[in-house]
C-alpha atoms as a PDB file:
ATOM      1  CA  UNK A   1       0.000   0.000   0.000  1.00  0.00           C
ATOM      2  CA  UNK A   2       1.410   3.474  -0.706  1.00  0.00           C
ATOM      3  CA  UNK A   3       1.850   6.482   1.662  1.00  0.00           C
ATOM      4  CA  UNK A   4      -1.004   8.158  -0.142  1.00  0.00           C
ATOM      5  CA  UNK A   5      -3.360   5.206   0.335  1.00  0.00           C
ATOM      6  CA  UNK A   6      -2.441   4.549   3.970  1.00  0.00           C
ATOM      7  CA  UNK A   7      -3.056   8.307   5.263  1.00  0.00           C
ATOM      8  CA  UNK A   8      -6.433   8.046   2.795  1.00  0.00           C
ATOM      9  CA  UNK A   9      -7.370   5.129   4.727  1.00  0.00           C
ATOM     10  CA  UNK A  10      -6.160   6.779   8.405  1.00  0.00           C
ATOM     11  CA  UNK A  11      -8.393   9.603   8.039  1.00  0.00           C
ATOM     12  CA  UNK A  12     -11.678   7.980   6.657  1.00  0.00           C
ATOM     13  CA  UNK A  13     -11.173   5.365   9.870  1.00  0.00           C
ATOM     14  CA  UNK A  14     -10.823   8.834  11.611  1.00  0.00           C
ATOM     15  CA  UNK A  15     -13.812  10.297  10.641  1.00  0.00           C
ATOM     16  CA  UNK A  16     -15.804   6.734  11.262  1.00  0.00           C
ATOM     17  CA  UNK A  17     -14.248   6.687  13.958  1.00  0.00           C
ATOM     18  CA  UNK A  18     -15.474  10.158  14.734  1.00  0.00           C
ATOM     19  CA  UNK A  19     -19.293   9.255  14.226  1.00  0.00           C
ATOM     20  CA  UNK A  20     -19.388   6.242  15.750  1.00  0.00           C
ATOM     21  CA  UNK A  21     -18.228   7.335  18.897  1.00  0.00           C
ATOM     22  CA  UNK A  22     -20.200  10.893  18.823  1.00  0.00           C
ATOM     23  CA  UNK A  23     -23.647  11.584  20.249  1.00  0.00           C
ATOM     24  CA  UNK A  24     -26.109  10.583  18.112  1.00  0.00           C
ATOM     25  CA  UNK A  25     -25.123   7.026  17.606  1.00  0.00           C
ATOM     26  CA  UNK A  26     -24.381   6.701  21.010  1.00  0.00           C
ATOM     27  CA  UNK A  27     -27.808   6.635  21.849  1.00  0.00           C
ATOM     28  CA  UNK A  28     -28.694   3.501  20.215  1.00  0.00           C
ATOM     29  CA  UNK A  29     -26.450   1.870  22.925  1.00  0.00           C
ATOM     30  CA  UNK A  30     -27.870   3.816  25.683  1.00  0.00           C
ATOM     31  CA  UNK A  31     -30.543   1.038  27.019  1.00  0.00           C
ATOM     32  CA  UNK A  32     -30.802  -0.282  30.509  1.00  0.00           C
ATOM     33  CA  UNK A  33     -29.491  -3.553  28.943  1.00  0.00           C
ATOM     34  CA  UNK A  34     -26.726  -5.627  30.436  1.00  0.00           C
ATOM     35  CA  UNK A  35     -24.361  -8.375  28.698  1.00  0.00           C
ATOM     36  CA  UNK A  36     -22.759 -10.523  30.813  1.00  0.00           C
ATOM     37  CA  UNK A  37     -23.646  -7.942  34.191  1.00  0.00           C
ATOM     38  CA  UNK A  38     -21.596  -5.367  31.940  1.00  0.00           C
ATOM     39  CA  UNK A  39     -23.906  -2.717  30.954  1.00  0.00           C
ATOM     40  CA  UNK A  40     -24.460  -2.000  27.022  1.00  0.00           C
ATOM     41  CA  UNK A  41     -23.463   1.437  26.661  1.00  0.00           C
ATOM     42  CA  UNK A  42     -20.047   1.237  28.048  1.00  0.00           C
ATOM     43  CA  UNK A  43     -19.657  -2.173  26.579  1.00  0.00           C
ATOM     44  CA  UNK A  44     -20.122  -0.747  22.882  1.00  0.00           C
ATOM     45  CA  UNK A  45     -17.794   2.325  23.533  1.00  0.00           C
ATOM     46  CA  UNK A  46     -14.935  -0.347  24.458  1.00  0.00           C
ATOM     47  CA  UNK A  47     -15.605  -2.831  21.641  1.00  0.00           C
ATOM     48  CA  UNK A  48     -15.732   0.242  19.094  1.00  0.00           C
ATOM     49  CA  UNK A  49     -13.014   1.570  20.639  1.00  0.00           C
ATOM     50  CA  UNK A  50     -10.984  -1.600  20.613  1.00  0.00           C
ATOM     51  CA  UNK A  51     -12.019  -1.799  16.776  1.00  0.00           C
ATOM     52  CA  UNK A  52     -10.581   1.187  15.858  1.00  0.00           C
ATOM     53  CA  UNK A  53      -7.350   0.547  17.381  1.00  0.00           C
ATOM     54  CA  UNK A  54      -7.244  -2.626  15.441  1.00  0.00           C
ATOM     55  CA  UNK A  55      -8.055  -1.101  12.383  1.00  0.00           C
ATOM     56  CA  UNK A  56      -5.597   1.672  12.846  1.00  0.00           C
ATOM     57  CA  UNK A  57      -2.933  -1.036  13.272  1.00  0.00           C
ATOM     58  CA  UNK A  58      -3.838  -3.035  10.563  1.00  0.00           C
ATOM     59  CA  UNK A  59      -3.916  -0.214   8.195  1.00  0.00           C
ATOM     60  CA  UNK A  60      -0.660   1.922   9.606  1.00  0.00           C
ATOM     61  CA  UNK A  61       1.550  -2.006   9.629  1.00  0.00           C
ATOM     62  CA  UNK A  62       0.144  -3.092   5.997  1.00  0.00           C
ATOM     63  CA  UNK A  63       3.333  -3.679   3.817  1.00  0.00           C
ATOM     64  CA  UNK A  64       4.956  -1.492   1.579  1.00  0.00           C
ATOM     65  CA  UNK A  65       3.893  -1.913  -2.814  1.00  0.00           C
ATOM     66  CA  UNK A  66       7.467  -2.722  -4.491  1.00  0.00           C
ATOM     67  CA  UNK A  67       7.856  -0.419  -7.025  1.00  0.00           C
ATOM     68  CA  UNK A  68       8.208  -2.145 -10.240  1.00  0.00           C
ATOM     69  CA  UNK A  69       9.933   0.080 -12.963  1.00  0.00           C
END
């Protein structure tokens, strides 16, 4: 992957990252639900969280294209 594509990808999974964990979708989590005695809302926030860290990593420790000339 080039250095073009990789900051392209680092800001889009910024700006999901951005509106996932902002207000409005927040709501939909915000339920007096509980998974495993955890409840929901702060249960989403660290599995999206934890997502986007993977993601990040994944996309910043892709290899290098060879150039071919």
């Amino acid at each position: 992957m080039s250095a073009r594509m990789r900051n392209q990808r680092l800001v889009a999974l910024f700006a999901a990252g951005w509106a996932l964990l902002n207000f409005p979708l927040l709501t939909l989590w915000d339920r007096p639900l509980t998974l495993a005695g955890i409840p929901l809302l702060p249960l989403a926030l660290f599995v999206g969280w934890a997502v986007l860290i993977a993601l990040a990593a994944w996309v910043a420790e892709a290899p290098e294209d060879e150039e071919r000339s």
